[in-house]
Protein backbone atom coordinates (compact mmCIF):
# COMPACT_ATOMS: atom_id res chain seq x y z
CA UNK A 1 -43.91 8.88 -5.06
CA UNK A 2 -46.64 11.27 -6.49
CA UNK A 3 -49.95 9.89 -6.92
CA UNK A 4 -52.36 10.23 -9.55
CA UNK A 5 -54.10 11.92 -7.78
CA UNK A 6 -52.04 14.18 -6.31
CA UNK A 7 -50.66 14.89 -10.19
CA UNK A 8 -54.04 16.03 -11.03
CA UNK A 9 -54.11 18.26 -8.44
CA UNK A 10 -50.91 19.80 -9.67
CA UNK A 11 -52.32 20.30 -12.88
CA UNK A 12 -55.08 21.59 -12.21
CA UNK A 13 -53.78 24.19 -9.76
CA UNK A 14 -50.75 25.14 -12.48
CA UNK A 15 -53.18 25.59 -14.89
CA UNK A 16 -54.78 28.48 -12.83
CA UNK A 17 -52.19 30.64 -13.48
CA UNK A 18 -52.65 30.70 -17.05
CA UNK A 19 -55.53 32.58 -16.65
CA UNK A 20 -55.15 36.63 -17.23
CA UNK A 21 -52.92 38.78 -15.22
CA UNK A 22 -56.00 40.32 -13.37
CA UNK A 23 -56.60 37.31 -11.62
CA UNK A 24 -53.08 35.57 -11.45
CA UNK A 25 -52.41 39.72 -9.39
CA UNK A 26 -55.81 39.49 -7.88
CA UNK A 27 -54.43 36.05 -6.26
CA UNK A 28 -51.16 36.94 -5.34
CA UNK A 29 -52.81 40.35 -3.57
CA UNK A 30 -54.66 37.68 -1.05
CA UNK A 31 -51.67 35.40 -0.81
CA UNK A 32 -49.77 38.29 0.68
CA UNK A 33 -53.34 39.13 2.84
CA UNK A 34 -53.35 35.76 4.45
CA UNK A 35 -49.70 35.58 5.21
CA UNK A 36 -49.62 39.20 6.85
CA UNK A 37 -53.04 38.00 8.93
CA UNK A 38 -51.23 34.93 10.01
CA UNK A 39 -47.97 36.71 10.78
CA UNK A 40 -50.12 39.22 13.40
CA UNK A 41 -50.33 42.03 10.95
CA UNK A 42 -53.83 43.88 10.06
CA UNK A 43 -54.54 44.43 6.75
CA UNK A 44 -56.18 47.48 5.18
CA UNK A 45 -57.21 47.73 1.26
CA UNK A 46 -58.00 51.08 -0.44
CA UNK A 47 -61.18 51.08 -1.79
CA UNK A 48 -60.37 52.15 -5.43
CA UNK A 49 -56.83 51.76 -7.23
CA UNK A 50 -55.40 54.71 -7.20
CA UNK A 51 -54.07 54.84 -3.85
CA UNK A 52 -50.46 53.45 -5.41
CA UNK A 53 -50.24 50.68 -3.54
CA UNK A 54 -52.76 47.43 -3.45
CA UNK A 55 -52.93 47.25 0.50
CA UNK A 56 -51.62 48.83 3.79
CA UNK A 57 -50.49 46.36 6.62
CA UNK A 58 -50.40 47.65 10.48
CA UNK A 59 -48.52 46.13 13.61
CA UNK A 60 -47.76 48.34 17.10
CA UNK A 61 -49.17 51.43 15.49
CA UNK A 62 -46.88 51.20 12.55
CA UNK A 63 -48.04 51.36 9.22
CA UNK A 64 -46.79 49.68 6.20
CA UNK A 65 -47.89 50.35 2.40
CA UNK A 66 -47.43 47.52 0.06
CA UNK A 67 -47.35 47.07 -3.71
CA UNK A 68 -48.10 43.26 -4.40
CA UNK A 69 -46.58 42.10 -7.99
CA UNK A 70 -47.34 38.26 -9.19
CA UNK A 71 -46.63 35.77 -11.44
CA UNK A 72 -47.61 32.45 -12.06
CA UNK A 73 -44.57 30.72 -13.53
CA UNK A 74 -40.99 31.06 -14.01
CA UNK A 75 -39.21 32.52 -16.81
CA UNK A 76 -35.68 31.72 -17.78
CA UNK A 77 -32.77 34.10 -17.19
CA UNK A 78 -31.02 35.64 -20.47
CA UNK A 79 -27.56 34.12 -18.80
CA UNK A 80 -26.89 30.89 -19.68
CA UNK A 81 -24.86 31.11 -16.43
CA UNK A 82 -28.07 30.54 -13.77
CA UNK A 83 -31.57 28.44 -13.79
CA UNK A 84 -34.77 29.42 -14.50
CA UNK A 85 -35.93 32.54 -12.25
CA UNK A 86 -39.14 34.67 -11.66
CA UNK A 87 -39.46 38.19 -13.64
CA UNK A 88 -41.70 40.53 -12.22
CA UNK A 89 -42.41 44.16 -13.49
CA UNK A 90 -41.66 46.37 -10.76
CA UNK A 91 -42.12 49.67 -12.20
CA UNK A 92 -45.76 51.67 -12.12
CA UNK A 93 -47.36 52.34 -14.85
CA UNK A 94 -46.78 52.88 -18.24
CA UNK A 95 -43.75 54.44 -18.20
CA UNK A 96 -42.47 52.30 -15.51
CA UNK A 97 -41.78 55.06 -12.61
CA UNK A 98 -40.68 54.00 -9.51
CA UNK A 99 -42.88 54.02 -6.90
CA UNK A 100 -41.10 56.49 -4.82
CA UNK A 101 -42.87 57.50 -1.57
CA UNK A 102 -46.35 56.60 -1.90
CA UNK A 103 -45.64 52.91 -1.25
CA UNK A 104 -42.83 51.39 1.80
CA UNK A 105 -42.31 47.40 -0.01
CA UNK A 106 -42.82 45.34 -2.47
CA UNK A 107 -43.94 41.91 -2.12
CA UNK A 108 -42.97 39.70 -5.39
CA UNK A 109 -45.05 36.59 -5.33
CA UNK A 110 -44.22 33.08 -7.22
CA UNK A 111 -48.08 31.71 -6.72
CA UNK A 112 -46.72 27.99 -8.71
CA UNK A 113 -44.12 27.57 -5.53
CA UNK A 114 -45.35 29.68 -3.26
CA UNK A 115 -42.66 31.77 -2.68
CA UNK A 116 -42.21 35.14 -1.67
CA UNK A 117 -39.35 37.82 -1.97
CA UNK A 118 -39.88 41.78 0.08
CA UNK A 119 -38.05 44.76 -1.11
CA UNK A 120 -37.74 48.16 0.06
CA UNK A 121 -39.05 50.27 -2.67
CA UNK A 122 -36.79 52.65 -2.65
CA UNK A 123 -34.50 50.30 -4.23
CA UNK A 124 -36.46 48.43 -7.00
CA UNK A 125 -35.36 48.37 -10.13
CA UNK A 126 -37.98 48.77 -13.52
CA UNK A 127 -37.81 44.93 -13.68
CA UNK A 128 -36.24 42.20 -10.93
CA UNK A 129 -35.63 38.70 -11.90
CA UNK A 130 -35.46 36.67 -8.88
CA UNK A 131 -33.98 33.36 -8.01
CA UNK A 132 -36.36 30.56 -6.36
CA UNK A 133 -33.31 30.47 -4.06
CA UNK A 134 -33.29 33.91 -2.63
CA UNK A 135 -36.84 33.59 -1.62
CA UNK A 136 -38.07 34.30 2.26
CA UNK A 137 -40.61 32.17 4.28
CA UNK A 138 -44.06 33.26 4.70
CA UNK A 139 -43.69 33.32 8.47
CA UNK A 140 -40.78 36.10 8.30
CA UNK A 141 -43.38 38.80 7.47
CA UNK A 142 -43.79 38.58 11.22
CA UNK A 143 -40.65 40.77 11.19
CA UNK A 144 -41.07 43.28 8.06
């Protein structure tokens, strides 16, 4: 059983993510920070955005540079066939280009659940709807 207490809390914290995208990216940028620290990465961030990627993570000399996309809630799918699921606009930029070479992975962040999904770049898609199911634990980054 939930106490009041601990309902509060909830509300509070969902509520968060109704604040503007700068932040709810801004958050989900140091989620991914403190799970790459605690999984024995370091973690580099350009100093102004237009390296193309939002930080650089480095383990046994090898380097990996990561585009960090975040939401706060979860949308529903257009099937009526599946549950809700996270939609995250992968794409960069206006036009939606893929990121190409300048960045290795993409870390999709679900900050109300805490979840995480990691793609290769290389094979993103403009959009990605993910399921809450498909998602990875935190303490797997040890291996990306």
């Amino acid at each position: 059983m939930v106490s009041k207490t601990e309902s509060q809390i909830d509300i509070a914290f969902s509520g968060m993510f109704q604040q503007g995208s700068r932040q709810v990216g801004a958050t989900g940028v140091a989620r991914v920070i403190a799970g790459l620290l605690a999984s024995g990465w370091n973690v580099l961030t350009p100093f102004e955005d237009s390296a193309g990627y939002d930080l650089v993570a480095e383990k046994d000399g090898v380097f990996k540079r990561i585009q960090v996309k975040s939401c706060g809630s979860p949308r529903l799918y257009n099937s009526g066939t599946r549950g809700p699921g996270y939609k995250f606009s992968t794409g960069r930029g206006g036009d939606k280009r893929k990121y190409g070479t300048c960045v290795d992975l993409i870390f999709l962040v679900a900050l109300d659940k805490d979840l995480l999904w990691v793609f290769d770049s290389s094979k993103m898609k403009a959009t990605r709807t993910v399921s809450p199911e498909n998602s990875i634990a935190w303490m797997s980054l040890r291996k990306i």
